[in-house]
Protein backbone atom coordinates (compact mmCIF):
# COMPACT_ATOMS: atom_id res chain seq x y z
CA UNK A 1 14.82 -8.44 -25.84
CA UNK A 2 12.95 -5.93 -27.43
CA UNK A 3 11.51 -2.98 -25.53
CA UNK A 4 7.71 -3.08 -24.86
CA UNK A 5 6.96 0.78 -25.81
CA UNK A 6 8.04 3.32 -27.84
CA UNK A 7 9.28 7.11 -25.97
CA UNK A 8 6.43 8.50 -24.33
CA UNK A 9 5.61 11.44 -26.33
CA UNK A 10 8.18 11.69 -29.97
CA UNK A 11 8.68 13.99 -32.87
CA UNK A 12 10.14 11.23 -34.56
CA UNK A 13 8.87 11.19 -38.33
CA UNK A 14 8.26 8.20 -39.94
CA UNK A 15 6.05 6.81 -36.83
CA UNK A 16 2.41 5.96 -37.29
CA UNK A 17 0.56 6.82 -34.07
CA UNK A 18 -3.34 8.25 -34.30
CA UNK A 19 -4.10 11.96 -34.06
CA UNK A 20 -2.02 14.12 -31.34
CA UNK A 21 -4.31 14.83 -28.12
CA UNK A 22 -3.37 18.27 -27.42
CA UNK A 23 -3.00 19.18 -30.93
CA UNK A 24 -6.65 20.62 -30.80
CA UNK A 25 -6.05 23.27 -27.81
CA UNK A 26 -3.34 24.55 -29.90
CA UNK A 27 -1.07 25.55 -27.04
CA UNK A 28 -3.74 26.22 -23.97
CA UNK A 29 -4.39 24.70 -20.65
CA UNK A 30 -7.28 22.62 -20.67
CA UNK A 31 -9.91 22.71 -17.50
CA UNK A 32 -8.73 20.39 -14.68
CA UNK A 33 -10.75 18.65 -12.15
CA UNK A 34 -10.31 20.29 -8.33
CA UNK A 35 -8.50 17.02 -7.29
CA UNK A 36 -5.83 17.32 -9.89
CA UNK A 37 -5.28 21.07 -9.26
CA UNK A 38 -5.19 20.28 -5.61
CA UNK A 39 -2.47 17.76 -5.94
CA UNK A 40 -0.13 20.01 -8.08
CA UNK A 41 -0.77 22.60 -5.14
CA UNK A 42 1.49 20.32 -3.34
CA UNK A 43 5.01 21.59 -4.46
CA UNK A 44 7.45 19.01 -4.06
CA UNK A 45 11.30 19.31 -3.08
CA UNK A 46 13.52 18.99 -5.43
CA UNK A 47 17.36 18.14 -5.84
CA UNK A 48 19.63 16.03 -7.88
CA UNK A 49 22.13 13.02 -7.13
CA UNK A 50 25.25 12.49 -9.03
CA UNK A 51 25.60 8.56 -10.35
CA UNK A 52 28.50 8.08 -12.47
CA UNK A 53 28.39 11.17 -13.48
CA UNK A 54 25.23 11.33 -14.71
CA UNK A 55 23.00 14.07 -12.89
CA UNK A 56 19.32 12.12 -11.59
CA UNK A 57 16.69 14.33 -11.20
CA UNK A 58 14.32 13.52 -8.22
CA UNK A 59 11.06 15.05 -6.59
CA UNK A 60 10.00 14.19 -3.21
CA UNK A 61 6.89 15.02 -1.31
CA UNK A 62 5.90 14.06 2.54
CA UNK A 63 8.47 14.10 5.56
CA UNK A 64 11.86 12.71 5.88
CA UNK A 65 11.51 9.30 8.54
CA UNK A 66 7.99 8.58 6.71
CA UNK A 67 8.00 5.18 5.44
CA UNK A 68 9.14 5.41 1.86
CA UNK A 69 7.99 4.76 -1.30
CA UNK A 70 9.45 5.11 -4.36
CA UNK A 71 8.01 5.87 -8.13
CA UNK A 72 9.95 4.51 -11.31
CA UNK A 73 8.55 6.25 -14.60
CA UNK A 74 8.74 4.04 -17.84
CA UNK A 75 10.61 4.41 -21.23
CA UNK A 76 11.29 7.76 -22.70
CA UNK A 77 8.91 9.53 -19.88
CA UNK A 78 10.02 11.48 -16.40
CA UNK A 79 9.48 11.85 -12.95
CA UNK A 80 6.36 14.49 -13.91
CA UNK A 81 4.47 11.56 -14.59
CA UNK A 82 3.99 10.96 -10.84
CA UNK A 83 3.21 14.29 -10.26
CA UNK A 84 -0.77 14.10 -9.47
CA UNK A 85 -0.10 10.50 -8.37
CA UNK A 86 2.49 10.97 -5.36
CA UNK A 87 0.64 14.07 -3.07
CA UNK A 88 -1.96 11.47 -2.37
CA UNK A 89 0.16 9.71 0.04
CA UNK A 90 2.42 12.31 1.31
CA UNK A 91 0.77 12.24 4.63
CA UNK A 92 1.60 8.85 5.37
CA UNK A 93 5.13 8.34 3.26
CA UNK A 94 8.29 9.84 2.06
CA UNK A 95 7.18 9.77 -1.75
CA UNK A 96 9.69 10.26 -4.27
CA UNK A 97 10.08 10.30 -8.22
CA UNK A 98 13.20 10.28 -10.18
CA UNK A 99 13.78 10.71 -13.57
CA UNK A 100 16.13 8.27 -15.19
CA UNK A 101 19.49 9.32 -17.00
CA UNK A 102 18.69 10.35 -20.34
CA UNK A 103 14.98 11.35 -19.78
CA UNK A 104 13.45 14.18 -18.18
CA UNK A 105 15.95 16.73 -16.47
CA UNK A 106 18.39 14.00 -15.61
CA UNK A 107 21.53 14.17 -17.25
CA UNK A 108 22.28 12.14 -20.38
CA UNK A 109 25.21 9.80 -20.98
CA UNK A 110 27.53 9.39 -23.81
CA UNK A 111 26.34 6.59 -26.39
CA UNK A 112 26.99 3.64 -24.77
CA UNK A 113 26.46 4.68 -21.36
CA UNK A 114 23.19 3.02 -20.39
CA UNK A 115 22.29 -0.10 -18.98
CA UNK A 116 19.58 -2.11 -16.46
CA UNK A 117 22.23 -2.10 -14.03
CA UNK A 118 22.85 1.44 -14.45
CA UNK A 119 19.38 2.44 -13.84
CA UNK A 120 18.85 0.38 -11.16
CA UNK A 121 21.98 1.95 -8.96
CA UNK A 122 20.29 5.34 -10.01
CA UNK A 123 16.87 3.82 -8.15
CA UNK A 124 19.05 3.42 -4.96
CA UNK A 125 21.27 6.32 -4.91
CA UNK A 126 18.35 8.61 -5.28
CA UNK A 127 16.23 6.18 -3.03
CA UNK A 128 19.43 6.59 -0.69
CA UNK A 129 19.50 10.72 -0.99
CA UNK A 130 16.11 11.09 -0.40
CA UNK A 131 15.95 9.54 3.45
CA UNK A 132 14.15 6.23 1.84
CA UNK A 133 16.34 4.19 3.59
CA UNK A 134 16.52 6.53 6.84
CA UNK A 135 12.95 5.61 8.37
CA UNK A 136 13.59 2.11 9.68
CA UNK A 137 11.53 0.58 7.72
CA UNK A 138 12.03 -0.33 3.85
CA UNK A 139 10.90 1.52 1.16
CA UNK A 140 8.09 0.36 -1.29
CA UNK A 141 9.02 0.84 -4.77
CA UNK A 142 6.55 0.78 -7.88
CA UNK A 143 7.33 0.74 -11.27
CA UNK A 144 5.68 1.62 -14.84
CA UNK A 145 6.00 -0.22 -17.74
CA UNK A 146 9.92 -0.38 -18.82
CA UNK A 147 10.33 0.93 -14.96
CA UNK A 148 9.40 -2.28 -14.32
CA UNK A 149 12.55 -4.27 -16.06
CA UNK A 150 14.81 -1.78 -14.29
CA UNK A 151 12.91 -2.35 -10.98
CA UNK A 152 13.03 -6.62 -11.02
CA UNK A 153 16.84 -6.22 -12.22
CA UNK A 154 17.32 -3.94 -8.70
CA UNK A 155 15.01 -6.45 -6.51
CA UNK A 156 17.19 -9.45 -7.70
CA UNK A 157 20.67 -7.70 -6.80
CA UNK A 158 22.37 -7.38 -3.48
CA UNK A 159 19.86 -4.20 -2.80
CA UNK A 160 17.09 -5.95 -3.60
CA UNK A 161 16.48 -7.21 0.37
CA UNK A 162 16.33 -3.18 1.32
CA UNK A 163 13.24 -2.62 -0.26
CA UNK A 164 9.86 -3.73 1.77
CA UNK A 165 7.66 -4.51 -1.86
CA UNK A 166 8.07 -4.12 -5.74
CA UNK A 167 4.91 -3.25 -7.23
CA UNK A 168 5.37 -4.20 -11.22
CA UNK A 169 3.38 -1.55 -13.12
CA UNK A 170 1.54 -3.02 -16.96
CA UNK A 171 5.23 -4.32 -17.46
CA UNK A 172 4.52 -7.14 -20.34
CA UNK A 173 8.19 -9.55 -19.19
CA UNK A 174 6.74 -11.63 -22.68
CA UNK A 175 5.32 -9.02 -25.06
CA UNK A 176 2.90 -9.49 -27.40
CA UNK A 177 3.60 -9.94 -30.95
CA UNK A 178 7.06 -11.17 -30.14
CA UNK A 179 8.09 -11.76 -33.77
CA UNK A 180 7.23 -8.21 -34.35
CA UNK A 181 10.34 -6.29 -36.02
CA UNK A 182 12.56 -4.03 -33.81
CA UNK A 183 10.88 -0.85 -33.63
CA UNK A 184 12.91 1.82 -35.57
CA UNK A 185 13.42 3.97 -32.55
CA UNK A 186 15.76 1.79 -30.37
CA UNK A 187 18.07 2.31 -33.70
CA UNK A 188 17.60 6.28 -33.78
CA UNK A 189 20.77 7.65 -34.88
CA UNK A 190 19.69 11.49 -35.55
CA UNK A 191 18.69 14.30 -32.97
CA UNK A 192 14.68 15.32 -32.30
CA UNK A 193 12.91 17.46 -34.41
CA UNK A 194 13.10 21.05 -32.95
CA UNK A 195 9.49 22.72 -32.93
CA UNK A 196 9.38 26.62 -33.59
CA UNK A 197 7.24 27.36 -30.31
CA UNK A 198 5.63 25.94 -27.52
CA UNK A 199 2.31 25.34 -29.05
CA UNK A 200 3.78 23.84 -31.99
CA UNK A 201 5.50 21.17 -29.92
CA UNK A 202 2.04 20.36 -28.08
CA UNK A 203 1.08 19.46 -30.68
CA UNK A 204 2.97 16.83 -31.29
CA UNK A 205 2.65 14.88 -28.05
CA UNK A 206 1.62 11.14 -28.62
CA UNK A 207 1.37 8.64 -26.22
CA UNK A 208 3.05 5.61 -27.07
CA UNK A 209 1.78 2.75 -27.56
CA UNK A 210 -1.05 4.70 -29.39
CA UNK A 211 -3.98 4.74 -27.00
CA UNK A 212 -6.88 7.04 -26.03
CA UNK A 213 -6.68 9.97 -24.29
CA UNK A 214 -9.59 11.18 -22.24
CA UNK A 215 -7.64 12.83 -19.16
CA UNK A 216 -6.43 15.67 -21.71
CA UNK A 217 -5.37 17.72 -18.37
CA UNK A 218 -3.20 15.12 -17.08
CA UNK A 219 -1.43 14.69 -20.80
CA UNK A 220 -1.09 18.75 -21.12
CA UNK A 221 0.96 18.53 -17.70
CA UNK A 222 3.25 15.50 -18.83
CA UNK A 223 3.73 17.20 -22.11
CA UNK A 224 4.92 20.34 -20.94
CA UNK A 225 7.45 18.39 -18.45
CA UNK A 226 8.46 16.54 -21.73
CA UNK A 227 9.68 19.34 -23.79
CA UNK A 228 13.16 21.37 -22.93
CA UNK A 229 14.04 24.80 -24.48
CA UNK A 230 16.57 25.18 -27.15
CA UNK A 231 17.73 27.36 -29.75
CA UNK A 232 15.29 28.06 -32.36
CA UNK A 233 12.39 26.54 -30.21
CA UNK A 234 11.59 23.46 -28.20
CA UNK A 235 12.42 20.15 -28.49
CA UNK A 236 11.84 16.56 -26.37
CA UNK A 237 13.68 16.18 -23.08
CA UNK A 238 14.87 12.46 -23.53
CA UNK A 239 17.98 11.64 -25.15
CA UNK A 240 17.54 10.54 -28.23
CA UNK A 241 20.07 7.57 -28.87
CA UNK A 242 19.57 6.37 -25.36
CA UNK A 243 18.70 2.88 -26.81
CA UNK A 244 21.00 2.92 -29.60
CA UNK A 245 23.81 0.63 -27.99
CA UNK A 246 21.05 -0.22 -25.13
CA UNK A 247 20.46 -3.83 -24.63
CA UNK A 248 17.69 -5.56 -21.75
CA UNK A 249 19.00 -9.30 -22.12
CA UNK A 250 15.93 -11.22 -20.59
CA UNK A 251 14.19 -10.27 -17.62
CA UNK A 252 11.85 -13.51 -17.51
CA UNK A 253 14.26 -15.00 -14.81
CA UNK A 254 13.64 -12.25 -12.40
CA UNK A 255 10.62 -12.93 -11.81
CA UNK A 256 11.07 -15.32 -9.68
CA UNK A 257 14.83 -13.89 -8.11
CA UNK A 258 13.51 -10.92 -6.24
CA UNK A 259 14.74 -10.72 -2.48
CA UNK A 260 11.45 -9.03 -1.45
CA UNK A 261 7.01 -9.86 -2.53
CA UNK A 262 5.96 -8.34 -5.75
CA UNK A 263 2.96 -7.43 -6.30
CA UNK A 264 1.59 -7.32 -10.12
CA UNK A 265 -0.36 -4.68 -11.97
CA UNK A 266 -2.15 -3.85 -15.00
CA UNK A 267 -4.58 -2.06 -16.82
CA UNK A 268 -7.25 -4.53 -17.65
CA UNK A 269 -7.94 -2.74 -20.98
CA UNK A 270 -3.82 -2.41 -21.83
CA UNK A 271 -2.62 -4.02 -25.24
CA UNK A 272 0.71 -5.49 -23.86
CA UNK A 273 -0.86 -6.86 -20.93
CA UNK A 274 -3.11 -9.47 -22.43
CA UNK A 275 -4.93 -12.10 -20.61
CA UNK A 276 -1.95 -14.40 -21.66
CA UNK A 277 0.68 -12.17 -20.76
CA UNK A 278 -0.73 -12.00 -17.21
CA UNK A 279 -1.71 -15.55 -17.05
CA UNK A 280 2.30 -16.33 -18.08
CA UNK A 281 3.82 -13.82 -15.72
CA UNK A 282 1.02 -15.04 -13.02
CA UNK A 283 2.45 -18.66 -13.48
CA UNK A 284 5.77 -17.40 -13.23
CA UNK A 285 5.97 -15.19 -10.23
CA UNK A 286 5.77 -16.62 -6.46
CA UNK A 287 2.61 -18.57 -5.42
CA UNK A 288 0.27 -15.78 -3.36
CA UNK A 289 1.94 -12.65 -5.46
CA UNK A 290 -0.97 -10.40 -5.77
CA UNK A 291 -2.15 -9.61 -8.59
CA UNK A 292 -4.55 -6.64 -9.70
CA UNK A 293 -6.15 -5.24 -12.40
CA UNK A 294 -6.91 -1.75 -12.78
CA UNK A 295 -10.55 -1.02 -14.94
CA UNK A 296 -10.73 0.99 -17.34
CA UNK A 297 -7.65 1.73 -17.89
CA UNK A 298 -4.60 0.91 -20.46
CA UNK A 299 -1.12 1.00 -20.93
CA UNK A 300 -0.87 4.28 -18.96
CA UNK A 301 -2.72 3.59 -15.85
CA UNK A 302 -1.93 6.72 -14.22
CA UNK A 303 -3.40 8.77 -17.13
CA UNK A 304 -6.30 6.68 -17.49
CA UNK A 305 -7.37 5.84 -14.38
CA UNK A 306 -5.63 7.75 -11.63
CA UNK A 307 -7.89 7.83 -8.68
CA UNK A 308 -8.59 4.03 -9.35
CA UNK A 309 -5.01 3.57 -9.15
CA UNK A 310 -3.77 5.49 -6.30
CA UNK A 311 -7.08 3.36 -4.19
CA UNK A 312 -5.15 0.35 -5.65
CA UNK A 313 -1.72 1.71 -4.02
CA UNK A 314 -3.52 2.40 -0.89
CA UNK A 315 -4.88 -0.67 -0.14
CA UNK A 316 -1.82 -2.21 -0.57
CA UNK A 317 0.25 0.46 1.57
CA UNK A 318 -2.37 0.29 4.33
């Protein structure tokens, strides 16, 4: 099956994706609401967990023996994502956010290396590590976009009945445009583009799929936690022939083989989350699986609708 979205920010030439956000501030911070700066204030621990020797990078926020809860980013993206998301419910959970292998700070694998499997046993060893597990209660887990394949392959294996609730984030299981050709990124066979400076590379954050961009502060942040350092300038953190030998098989059968609720989740304005998407997935997942749409918002909910989404988490923690 093909994946529903390109990486989250590329380099890549030869893609067609509208004008860069952040390309206008050439390199500065753009003004932040007091909310946002308020919940980066809230420096999270971090650490990292060895899985098949593979380094997972994970933050956490709130005490250890809170009930737990933990955030799956989705394809070509990292833990940062989560960042203004997660302090909102440190007072009441153990949050965490890892970064899968081959994105963010994680390690990255040789060619070959990845799998849903794979990623799912890096959900529980980091869920594991963290004290999700610890609280006597099960964790929550939520999941964005290709998060969300990785998450129903975990909830329909043997550690599926640990977990309390999966809450699938805009994760299209039929995408649109099926017949569409294979995007030419799951057959990248070159390294990123290296930018000259910081600024430079800014520049050439896109969000993919192409959307609008209103939150600029909240893309500034993911973009910075996107890039890594290298010789002769910067260049994007995620691996880039992670999906070269990578292969989903089907992940319409899971739907209905998770060992704990789901709850489903979308952005009611999001282009691979349809009205016949959700009306198919709807059909397909238990009868009473909640289902909720976020307004105003796309593909990336927690960039275009934040505060609407962490009520939407809320009420369904309470």
């Amino acid at each position: 099956m093909r994946m529903p979205d390109a990486p989250q920010c590329s380099g890549q030439s030869g893609m067609e994706f509208p004008d860069a956000p952040l390309a206008s501030l050439r390199g500065a911070v753009p003004p932040a609401p007091r909310w946002f700066l308020s919940a980066l204030d809230r420096t999270p621990d971090r650490d990292t967990t060895i899985v098949q020797g593979a380094a997972i990078d994970w933050m956490a926020w709130g005490k250890c023996g809170a009930p737990g809860l933990l955030l799956c980013h989705g394809n070509g993206a990292h833990a940062g994502w989560w960042r203004h998301i997660a302090p909102f419910f440190a007072e009441t959970h153990r949050v965490v956010a890892l970064s899968w292998s081959g994105m963010g700070r994680s390690g990255h694998r040789a060619s070959g290396g990845y799998s849903s499997a794979l990623f799912a046993s890096e959900a529980v060893a980091v869920a594991d590590a963290a004290g999700l597990f610890a609280c006597g209660t099960k964790p929550e887990i939520v999941a964005h976009s290709f998060g969300g394949f990785v998450m129903l392959a975990l909830l329909a294996g043997p550690d599926g009945a640990r977990f309390k609730r999966g809450t699938i984030l805009d994760t299209p299981i039929k995408q649109p445009g099926a017949d569409a050709p294979r995007p030419r990124f799951l057959d990248a066979n070159r390294p990123h583009n290296v930018y000259p400076d910081l600024p430079t590379a800014l520049s050439r954050f896109r969000l993919a799929p192409p959307q609008g961009c209103e939150n600029l502060y909240i893309a500034d942040m993911i973009a910075r936690e996107s890039l890594v350092e290298v010789a002769g300038g910067w260049t994007w953190a995620f691996d880039p022939f992670l999906w070269r030998d990578f292969r989903m098989g089907d992940p319409e059968p899971l739907l209905t083989r998770a060992r704990c609720p789901l709850v489903l989740m979308w952005g009611d304005r999001s282009g691979l989350m349809p009205p016949s998407v959700v009306a198919e997935m709807r059909a397909k997942l238990p009868p009473g699986t909640a289902a909720i749409a976020i307004p105003d918002a796309e593909h990336h909910v927690m960039l275009d609708q934040p505060l609407a989404l962490v009520a939407a988490l809320r009420t369904l923690l309470a």
